[in-house]
Structure formats: C-alpha cells, structure tokens
C-alpha atoms as a PDB file:
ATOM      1  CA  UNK A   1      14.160 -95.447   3.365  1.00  0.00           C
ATOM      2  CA  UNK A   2      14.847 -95.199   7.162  1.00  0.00           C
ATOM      3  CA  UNK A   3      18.080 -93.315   7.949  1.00  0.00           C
ATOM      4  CA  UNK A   4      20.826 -95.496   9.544  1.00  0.00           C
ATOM      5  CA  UNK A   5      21.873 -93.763  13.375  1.00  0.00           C
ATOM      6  CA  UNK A   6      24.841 -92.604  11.108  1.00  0.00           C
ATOM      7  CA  UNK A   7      22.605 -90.276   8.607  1.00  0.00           C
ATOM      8  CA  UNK A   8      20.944 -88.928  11.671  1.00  0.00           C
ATOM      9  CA  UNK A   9      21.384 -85.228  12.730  1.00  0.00           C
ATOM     10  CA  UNK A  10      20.540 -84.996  16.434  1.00  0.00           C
ATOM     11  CA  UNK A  11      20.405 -82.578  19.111  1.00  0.00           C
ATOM     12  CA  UNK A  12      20.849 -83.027  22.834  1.00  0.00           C
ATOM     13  CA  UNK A  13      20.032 -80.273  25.320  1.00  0.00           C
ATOM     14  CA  UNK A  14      21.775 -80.779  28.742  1.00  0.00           C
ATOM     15  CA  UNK A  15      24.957 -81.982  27.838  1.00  0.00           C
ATOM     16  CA  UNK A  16      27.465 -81.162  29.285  1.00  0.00           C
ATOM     17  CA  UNK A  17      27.144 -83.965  32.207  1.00  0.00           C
ATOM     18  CA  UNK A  18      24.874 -87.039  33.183  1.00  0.00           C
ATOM     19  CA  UNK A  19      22.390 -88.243  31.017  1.00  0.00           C
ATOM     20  CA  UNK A  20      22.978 -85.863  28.387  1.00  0.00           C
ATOM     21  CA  UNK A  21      26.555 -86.721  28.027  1.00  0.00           C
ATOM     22  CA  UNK A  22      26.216 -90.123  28.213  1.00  0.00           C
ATOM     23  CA  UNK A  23      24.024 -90.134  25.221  1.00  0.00           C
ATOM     24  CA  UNK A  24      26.527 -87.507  23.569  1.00  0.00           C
ATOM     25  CA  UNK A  25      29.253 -90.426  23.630  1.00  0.00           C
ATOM     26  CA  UNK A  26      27.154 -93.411  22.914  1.00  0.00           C
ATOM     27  CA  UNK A  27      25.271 -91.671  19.845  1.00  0.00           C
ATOM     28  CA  UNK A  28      28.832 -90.208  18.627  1.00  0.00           C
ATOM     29  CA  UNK A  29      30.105 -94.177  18.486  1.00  0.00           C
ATOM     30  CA  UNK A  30      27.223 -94.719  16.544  1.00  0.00           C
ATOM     31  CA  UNK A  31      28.137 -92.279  13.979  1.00  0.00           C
ATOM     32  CA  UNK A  32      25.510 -89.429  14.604  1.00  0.00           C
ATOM     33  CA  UNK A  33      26.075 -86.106  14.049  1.00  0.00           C
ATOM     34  CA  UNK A  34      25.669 -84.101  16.995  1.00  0.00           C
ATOM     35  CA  UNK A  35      24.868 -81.080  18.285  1.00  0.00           C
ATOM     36  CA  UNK A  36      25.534 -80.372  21.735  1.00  0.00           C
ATOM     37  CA  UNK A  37      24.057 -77.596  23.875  1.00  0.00           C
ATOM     38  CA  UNK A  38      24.786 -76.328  27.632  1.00  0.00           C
ATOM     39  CA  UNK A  39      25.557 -73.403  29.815  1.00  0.00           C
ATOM     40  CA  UNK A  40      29.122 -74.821  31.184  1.00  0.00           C
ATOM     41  CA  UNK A  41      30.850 -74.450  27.704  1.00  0.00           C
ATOM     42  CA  UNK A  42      34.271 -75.872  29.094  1.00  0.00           C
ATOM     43  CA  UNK A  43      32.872 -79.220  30.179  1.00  0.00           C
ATOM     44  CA  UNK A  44      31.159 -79.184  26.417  1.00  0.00           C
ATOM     45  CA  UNK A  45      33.950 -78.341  24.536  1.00  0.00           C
ATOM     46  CA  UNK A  46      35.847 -80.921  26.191  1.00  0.00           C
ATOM     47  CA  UNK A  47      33.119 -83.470  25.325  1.00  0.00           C
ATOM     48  CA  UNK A  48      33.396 -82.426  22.006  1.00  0.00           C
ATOM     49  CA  UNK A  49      36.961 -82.605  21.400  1.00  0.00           C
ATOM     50  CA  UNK A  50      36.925 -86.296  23.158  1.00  0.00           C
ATOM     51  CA  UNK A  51      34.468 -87.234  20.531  1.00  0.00           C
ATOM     52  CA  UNK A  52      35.985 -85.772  17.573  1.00  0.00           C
ATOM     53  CA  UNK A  53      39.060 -87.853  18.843  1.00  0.00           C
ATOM     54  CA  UNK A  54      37.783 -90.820  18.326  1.00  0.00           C
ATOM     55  CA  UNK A  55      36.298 -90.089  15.114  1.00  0.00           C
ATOM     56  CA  UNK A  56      33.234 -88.802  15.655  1.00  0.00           C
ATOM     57  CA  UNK A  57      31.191 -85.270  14.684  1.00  0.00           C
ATOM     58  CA  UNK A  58      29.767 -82.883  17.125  1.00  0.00           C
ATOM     59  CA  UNK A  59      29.676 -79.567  17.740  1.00  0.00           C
ATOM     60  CA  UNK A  60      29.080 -77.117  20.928  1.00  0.00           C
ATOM     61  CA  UNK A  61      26.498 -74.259  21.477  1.00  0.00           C
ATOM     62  CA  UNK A  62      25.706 -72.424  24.693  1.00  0.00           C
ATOM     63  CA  UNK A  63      22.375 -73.114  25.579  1.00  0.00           C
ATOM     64  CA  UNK A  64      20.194 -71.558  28.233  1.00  0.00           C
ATOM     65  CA  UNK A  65      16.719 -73.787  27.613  1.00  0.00           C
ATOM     66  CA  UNK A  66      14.777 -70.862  29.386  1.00  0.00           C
ATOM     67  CA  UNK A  67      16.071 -68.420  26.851  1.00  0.00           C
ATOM     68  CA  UNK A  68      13.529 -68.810  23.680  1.00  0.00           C
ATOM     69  CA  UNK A  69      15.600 -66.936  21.415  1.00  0.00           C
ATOM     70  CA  UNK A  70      18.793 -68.728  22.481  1.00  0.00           C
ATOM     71  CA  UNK A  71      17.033 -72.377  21.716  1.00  0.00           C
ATOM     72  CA  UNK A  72      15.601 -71.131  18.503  1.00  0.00           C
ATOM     73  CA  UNK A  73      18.926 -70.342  17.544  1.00  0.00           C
ATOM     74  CA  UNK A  74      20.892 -73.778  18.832  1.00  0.00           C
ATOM     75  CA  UNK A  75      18.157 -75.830  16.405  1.00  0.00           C
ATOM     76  CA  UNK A  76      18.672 -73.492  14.020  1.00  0.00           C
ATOM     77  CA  UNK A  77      22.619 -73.840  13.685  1.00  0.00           C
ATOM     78  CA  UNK A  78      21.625 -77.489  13.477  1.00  0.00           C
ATOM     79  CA  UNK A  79      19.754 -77.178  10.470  1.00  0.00           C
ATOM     80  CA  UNK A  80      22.264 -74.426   9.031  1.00  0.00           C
ATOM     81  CA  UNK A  81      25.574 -76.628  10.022  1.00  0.00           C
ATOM     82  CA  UNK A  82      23.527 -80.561   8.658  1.00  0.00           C
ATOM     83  CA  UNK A  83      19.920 -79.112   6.676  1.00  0.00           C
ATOM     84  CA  UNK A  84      17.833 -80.943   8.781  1.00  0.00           C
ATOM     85  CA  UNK A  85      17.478 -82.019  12.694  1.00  0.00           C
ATOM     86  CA  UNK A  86      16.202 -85.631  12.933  1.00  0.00           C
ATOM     87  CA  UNK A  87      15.911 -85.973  17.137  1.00  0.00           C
ATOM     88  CA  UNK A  88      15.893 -83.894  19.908  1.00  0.00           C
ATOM     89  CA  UNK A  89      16.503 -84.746  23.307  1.00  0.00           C
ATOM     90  CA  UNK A  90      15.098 -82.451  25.215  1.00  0.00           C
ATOM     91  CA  UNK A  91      17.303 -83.574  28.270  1.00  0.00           C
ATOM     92  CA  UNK A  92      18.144 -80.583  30.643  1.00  0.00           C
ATOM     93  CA  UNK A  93      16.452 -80.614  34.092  1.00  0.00           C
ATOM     94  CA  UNK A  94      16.972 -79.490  37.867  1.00  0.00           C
ATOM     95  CA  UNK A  95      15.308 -81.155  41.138  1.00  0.00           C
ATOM     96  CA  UNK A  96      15.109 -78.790  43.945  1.00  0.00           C
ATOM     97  CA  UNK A  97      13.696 -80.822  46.802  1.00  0.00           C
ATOM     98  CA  UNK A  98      11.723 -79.535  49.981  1.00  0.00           C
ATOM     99  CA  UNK A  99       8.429 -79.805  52.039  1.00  0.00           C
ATOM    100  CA  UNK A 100       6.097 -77.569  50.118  1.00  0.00           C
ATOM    101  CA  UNK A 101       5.572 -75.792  53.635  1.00  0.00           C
ATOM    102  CA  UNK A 102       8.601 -74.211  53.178  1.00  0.00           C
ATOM    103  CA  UNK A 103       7.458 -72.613  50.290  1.00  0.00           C
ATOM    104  CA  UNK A 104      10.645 -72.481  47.907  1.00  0.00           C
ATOM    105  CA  UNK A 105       9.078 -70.630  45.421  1.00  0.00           C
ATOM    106  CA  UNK A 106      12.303 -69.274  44.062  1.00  0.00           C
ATOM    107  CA  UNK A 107      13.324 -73.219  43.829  1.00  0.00           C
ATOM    108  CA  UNK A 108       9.618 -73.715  42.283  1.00  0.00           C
ATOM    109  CA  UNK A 109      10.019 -71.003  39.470  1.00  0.00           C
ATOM    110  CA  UNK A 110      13.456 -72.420  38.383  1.00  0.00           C
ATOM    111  CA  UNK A 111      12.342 -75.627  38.501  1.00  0.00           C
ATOM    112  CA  UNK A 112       9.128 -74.950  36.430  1.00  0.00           C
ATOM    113  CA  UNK A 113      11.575 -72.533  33.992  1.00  0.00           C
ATOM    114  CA  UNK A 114      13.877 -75.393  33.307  1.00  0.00           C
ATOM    115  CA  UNK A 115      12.053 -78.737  33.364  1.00  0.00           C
ATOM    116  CA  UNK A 116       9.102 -77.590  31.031  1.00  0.00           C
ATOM    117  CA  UNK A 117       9.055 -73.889  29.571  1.00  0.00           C
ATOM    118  CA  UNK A 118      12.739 -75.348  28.606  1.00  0.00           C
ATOM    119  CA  UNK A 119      11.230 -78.107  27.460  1.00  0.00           C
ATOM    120  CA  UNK A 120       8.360 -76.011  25.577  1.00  0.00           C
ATOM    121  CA  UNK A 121      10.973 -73.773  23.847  1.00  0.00           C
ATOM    122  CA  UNK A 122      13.066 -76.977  22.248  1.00  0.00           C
ATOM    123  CA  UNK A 123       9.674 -78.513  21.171  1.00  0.00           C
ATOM    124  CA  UNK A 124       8.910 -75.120  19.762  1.00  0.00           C
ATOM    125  CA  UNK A 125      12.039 -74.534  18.245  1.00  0.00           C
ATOM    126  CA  UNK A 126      12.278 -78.424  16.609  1.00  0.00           C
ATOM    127  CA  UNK A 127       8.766 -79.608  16.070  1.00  0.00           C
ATOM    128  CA  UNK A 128       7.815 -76.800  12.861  1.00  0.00           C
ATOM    129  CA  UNK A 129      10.898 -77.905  11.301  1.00  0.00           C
ATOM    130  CA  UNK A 130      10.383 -81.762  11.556  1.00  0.00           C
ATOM    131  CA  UNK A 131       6.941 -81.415  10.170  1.00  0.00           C
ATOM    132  CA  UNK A 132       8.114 -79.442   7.359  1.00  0.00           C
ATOM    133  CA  UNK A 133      10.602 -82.081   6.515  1.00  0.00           C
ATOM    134  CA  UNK A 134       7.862 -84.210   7.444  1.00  0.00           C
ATOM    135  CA  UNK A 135      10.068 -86.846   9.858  1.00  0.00           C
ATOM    136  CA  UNK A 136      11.422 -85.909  13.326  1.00  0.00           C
ATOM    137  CA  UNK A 137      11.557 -87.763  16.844  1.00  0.00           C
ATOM    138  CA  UNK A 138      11.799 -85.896  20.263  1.00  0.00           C
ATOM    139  CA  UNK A 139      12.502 -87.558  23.051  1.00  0.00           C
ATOM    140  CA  UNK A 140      11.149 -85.958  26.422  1.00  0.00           C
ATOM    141  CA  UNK A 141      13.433 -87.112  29.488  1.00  0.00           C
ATOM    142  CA  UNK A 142      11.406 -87.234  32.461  1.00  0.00           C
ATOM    143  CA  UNK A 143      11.249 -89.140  35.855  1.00  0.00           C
ATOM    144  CA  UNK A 144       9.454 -91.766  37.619  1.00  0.00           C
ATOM    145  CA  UNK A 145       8.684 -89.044  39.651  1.00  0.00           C
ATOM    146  CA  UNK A 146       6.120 -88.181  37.192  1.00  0.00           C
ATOM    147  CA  UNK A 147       3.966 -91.571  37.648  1.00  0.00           C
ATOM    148  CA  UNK A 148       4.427 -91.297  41.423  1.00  0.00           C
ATOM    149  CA  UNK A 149       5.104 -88.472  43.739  1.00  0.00           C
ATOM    150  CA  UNK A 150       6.879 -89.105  47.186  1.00  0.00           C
ATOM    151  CA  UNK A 151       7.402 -86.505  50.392  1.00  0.00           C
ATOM    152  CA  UNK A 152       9.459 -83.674  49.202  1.00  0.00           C
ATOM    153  CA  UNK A 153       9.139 -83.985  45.949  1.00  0.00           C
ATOM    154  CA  UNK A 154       5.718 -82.262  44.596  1.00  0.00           C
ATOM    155  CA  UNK A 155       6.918 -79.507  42.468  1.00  0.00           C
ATOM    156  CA  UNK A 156       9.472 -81.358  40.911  1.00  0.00           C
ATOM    157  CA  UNK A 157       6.859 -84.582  40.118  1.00  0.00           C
ATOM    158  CA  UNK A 158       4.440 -81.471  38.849  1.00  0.00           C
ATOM    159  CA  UNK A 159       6.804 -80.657  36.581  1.00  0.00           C
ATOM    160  CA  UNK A 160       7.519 -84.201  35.472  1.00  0.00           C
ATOM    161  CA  UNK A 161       4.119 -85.120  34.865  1.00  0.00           C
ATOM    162  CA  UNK A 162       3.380 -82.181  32.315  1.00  0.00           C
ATOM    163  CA  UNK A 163       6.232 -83.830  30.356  1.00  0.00           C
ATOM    164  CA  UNK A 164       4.609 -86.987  30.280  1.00  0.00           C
ATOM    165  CA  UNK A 165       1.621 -84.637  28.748  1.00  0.00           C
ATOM    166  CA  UNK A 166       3.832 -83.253  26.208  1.00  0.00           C
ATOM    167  CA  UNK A 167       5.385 -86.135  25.190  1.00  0.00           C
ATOM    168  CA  UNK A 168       1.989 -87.635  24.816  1.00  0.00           C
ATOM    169  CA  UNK A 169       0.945 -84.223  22.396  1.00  0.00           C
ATOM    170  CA  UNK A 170       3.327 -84.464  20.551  1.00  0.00           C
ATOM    171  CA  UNK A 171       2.544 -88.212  20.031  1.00  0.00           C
ATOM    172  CA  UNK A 172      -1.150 -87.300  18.509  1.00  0.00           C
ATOM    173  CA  UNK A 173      -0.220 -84.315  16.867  1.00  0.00           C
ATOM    174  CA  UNK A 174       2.772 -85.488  14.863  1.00  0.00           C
ATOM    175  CA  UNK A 175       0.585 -87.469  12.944  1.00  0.00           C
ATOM    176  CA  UNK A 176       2.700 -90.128  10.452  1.00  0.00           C
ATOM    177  CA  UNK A 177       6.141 -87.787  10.434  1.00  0.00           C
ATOM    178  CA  UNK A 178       6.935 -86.921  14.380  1.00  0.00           C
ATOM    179  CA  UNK A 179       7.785 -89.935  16.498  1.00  0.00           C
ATOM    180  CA  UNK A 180       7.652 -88.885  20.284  1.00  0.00           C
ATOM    181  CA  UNK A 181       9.343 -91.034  23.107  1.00  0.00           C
ATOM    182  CA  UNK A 182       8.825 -90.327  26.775  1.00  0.00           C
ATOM    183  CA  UNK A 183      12.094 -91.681  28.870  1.00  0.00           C
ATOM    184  CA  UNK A 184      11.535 -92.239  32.768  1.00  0.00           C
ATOM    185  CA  UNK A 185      14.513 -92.906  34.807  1.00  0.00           C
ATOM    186  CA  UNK A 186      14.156 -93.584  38.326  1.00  0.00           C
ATOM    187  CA  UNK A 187      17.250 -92.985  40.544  1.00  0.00           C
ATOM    188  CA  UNK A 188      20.185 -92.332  38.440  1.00  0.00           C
ATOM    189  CA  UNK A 189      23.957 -91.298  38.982  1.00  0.00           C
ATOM    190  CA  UNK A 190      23.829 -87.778  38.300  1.00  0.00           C
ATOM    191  CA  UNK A 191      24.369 -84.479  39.643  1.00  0.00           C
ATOM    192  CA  UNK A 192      20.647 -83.734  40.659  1.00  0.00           C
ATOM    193  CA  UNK A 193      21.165 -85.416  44.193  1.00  0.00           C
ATOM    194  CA  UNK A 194      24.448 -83.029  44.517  1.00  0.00           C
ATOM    195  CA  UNK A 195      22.989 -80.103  43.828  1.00  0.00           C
ATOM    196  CA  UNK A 196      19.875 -80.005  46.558  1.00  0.00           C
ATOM    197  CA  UNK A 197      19.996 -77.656  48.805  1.00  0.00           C
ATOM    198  CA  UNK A 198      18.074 -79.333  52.036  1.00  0.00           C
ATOM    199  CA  UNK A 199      20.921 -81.336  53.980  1.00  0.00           C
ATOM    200  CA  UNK A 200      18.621 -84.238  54.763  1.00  0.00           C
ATOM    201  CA  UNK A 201      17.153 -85.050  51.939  1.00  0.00           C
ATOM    202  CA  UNK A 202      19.833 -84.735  50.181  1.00  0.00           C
ATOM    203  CA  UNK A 203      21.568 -86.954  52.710  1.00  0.00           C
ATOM    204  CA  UNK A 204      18.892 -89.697  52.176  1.00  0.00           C
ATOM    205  CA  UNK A 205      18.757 -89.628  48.244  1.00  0.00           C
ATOM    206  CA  UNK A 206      22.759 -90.138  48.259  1.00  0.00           C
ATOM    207  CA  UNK A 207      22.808 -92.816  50.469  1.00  0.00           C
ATOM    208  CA  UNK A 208      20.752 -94.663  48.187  1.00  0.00           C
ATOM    209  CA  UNK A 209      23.584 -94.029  45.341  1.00  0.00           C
ATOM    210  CA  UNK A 210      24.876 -97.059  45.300  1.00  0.00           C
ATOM    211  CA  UNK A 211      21.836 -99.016  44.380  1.00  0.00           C
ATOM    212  CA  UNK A 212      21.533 -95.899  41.578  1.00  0.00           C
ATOM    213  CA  UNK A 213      21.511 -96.589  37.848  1.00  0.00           C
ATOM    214  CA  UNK A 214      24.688 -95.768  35.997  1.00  0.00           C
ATOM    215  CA  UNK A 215      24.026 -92.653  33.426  1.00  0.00           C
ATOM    216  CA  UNK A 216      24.861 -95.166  30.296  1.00  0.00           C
ATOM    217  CA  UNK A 217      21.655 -97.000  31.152  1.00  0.00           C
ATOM    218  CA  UNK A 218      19.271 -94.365  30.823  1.00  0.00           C
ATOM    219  CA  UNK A 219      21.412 -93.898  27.120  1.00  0.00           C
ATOM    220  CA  UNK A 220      21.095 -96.974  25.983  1.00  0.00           C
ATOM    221  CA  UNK A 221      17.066 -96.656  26.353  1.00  0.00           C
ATOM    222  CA  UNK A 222      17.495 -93.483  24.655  1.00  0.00           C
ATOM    223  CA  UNK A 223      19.928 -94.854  21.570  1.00  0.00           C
ATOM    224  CA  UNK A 224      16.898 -97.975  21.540  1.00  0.00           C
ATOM    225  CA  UNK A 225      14.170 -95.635  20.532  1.00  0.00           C
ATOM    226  CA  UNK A 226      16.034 -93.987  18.100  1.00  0.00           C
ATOM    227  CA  UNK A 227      17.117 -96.906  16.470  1.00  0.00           C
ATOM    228  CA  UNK A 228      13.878 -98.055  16.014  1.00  0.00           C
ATOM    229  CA  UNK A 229      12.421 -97.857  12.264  1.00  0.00           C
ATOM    230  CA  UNK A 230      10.397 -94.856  11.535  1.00  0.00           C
ATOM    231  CA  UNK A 231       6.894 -96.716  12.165  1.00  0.00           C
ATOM    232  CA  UNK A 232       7.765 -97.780  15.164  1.00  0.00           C
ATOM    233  CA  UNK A 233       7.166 -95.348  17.770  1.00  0.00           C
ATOM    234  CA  UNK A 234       8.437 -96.443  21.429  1.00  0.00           C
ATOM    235  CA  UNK A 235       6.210 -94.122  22.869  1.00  0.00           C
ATOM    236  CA  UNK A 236       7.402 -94.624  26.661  1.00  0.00           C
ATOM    237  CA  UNK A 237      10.367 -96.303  28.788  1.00  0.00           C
ATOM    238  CA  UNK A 238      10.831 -96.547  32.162  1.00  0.00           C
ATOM    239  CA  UNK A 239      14.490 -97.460  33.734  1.00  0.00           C
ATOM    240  CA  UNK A 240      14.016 -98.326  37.188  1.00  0.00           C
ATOM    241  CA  UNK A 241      17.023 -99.911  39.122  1.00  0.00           C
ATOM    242  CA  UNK A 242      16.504-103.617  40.297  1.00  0.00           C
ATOM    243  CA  UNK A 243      17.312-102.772  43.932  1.00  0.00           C
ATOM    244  CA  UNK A 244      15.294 -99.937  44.576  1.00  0.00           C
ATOM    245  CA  UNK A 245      11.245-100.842  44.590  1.00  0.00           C
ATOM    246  CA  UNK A 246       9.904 -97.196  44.393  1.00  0.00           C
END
C-alpha cells in the first residue's frame, strides 16, 4: 500500500534557506518526518525548532554535500533515527556567474563540487538503500538553465544539464522501486542572485526580482511529485514565472 506523506521519511539537502526550507515547512505540515541537512547549523536548528512547534518532526545534521563521508553519514542517521529514507531532495546548489573569458575557475570547481559531485554523493549515499528496501524517490533540483544557456551563465547551465542526466539515470535504472523527479525552476527568490560576485550581473538578475517566483512555488511542485502514488513517476517539472519569457 502507498505510504501517506505522513509515513514518509524524507531527506532534504540545502536547507537551511530558499528552496530547501520552503519544502522543510510545507512537507513538516504534511506530517513527514524530516531530516534536514546544511552547513549554517543556526539557521537549521532554528528551522527545526519552528517546526517541532507546530507539531511537526525533524531533525538537523551538518552537511557539507562535497564531503562523501559526511553525506553517507546524514542518510545514514536517517535510516538509524526512522529505518528507512523514502525521498531525497538533493537540493543544495551555488551559481557563480561570469563571462567564461574571465576564466573563474576557482568559481567553476565550486560550482561543479556542489551542484553535481554533491549531487553524486546523496544519490550514492540514498539510491543502494532504496533499492534494498526496494521503494525510494529522489528528486534532483535543477534549473531552466539546464534546457537553455544564456551569456554568463555556461558553467553553471553545464552543471545543470548533467542533473537533468542524472535524474534521467536514475529514472532507467531504478527499475519498478526508485521513482526519480527532475524539478526546473526558472528565476526564483533565493539567495543565488545575492551571492554573485560580478556587480553587473548581479545587478541585472535582481532587478528582475520582482517578477521572481516565490520559494513556496518551487515546493509545492516538489510536495506534488511526492504525493503522487508509487506508479506514477512525474519524471520532470518546470516552474517558470508568468512574467518572465526566458
């Protein structure tokens, strides 16, 4: 019998802000059981103590996605702490925007570090036990920078784009037991634009904030696929906002 959101044990990387803790709060009202992971261990132990307030269950691990031995770990205390892990949302990302002329490559390595060997190490860390327990979901979030790359943006569209060809792996080989759901958001109130480092294109993405897509939207399209029965398998979204055509 397919598990109710409220028997399901799930595990969201990158959440300590944006999309991650979005989905953190709107899975928690849903009665999931959570387990949280980030570097900034204030901001997710305050998370966690706002959602044990109202009544639901979560708990807090550092997480460093690049670390292998440090993901391993964070599913495993998921599995120790519930005996199982039912979703992961392998959520945590950077963009470091620039003309590839100006050859970042300091920007390209942590880029390429956090947006997919992260990525590889929670796939490698969840995926054996989900087919042992044969059932499982992971949810890649990506970009609609990986259907389409712009000026400025190659490295970080690269990196996008080889989650669109992990999602899709994970699609064929989890066979009948491993759903796998690719989530695209385009441009999205988070603290990506904040944290690039060139002044003008950083000045361009945040004037376009206002047309932006509120973090809770890119949640709800997570919390759909989830809630989907077990042989349904929403194998991609994309979340674009209205007033923005790209």
């Amino acid at each position: 019998m397919e598990k109710s959101m409220a028997d399901k044990v799930i595990a969201i990387t990158g959440a300590s802000s944006g999309i991650g803790e979005a989905t953190a709060r709107l899975l928690a009202r849903s009665g999931a059981k959570l387990v949280l992971g980030a570097r900034r261990m204030e901001r997710l132990n305050a998370l966690v103590a706002d959602i044990e307030a109202q009544g639901g269950a979560a708990i807090a691990l550092r997480l460093d996605v690049t670390d292998r031995a440090e993901t391993q770990a964070y599913i495993g205390a998921a599995v120790e702490r519930f005996g199982r892990i039912d979703v992961l949302v392998n959520n945590a990302g950077i963009m470091k925007l620039a003309p590839l002329a100006e050859a970042k490559q300091d920007d390209w390595d942590r880029m390429i570090d956090v947006n997919l060997r992260g990525a590889l190490n929670g796939i490698a860390a969840a995926l054996p036990h989900m087919m042992k327990q044969q059932s499982g979901h992971i949810i890649m979030v990506g970009s609609t920078s990986g259907h389409r790359v712009a000026p400025m943006n190659g490295v970080y569209a690269a990196t996008k784009f080889a989650i669109r060809a992990l999602a899709e792996s994970i699609r064929i080989e989890g066979g009948s037991s491993v759903r796998s759901t690719l989530i695209s958001p385009g441009a999205t109130h988070t603290e990506l634009v904040e944290n690039i480092d060139h002044p003008m294109i950083r000045e361009a993405l945040a004037s376009r904030m206002a047309d932006a897509l509120p973090v809770d939207s890119i949640a709800r399209a997570i919390a759909y696929a989830i809630e989907q029965p077990h042989e349904v398998d929403v194998s991609e979204v994309l979340v674009r906002p209205l007033k923005l055509k790209d």
